[in-house]
Protein backbone atom coordinates (compact mmCIF):
# COMPACT_ATOMS: atom_id res chain seq x y z
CA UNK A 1 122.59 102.55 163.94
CA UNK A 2 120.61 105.56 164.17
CA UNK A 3 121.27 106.12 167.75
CA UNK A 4 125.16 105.29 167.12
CA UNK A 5 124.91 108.86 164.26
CA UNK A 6 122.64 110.52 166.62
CA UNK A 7 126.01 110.32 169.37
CA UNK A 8 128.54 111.35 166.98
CA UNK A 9 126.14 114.62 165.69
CA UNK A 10 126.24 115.82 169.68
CA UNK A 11 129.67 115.29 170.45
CA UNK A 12 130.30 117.26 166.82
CA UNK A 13 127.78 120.06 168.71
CA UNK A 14 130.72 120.67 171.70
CA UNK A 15 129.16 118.91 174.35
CA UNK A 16 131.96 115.81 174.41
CA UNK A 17 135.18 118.58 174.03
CA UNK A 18 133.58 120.72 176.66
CA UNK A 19 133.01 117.55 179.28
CA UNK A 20 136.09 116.35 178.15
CA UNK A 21 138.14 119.73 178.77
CA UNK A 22 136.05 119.93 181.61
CA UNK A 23 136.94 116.23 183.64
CA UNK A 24 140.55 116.47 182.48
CA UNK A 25 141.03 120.37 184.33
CA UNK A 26 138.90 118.67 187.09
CA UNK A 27 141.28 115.70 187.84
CA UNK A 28 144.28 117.74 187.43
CA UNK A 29 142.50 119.58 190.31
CA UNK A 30 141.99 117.06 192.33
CA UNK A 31 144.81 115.40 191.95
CA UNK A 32 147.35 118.42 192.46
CA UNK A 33 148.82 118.66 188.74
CA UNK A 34 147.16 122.16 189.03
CA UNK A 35 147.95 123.14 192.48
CA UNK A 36 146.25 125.80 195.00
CA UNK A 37 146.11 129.27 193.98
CA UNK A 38 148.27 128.46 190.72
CA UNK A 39 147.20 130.22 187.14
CA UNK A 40 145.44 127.54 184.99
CA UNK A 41 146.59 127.97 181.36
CA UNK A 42 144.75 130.79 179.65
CA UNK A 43 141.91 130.09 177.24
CA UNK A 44 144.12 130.87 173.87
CA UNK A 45 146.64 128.39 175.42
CA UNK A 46 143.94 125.88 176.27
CA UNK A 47 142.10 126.37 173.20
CA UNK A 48 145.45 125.85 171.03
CA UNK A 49 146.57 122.81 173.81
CA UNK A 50 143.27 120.47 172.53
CA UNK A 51 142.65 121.99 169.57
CA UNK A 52 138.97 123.66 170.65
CA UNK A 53 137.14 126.71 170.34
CA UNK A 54 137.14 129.35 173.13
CA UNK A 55 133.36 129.43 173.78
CA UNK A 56 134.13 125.35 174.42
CA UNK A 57 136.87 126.39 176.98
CA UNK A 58 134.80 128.36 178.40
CA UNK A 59 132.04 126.24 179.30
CA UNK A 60 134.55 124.36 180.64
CA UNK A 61 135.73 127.12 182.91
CA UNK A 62 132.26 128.15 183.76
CA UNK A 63 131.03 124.88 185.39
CA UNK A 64 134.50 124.95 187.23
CA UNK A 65 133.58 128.25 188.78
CA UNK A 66 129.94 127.44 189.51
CA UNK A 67 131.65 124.41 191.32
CA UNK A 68 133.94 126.67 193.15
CA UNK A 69 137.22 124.93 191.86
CA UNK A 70 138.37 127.87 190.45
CA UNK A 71 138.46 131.66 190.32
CA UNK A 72 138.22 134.15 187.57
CA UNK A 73 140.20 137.16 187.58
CA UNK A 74 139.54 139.68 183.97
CA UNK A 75 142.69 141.02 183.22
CA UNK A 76 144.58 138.17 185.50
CA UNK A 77 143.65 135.17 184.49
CA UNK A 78 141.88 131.44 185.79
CA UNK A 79 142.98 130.49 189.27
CA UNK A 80 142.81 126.86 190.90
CA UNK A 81 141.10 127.55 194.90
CA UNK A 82 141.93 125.75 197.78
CA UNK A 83 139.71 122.55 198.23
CA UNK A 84 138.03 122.87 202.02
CA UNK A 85 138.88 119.99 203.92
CA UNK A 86 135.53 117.57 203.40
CA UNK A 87 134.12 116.62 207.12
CA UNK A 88 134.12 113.02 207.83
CA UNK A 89 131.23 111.79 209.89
């Protein structure tokens, strides 16, 4: 039971909405609901769209840049990159 409250106290924390924004941006990547060089939705937009704080969104946002998925433009806005082909052996 303890370990059951101990779940639901870290996903009150942020780290559940910011993995969750996080894998649903990343399959609409992958998939090509957010295509190449398209504008993601900006963080007031996504904030308002799942109902989460900015600094959550952009965690979110962060990891997707770290990964390369995305680029940040101030004053422009969150961009999806194009994927390199992966190299098959």
């Amino acid at each position: 039971m303890r370990d059951a409250h101990l779940a639901s106290r870290r996903r009150d924390m942020g780290v559940a909405r910011y993995y969750r924004l996080y894998e649903l941006l990343s399959a609409a990547l992958q998939d090509g609901t957010i295509a190449p060089e398209s504008a993601l939705p900006s963080e007031p937009e996504l904030c308002d769209l799942h109902g989460i704080s900015r600094t959550t969104v952009r965690r979110a946002l962060d990891r997707l840049e770290r990964e390369g998925r995305i680029v940040r433009r101030r004053g422009s806005g969150t961009y999806a990159r194009r994927q390199q082909a992966v190299q098959r052996l």
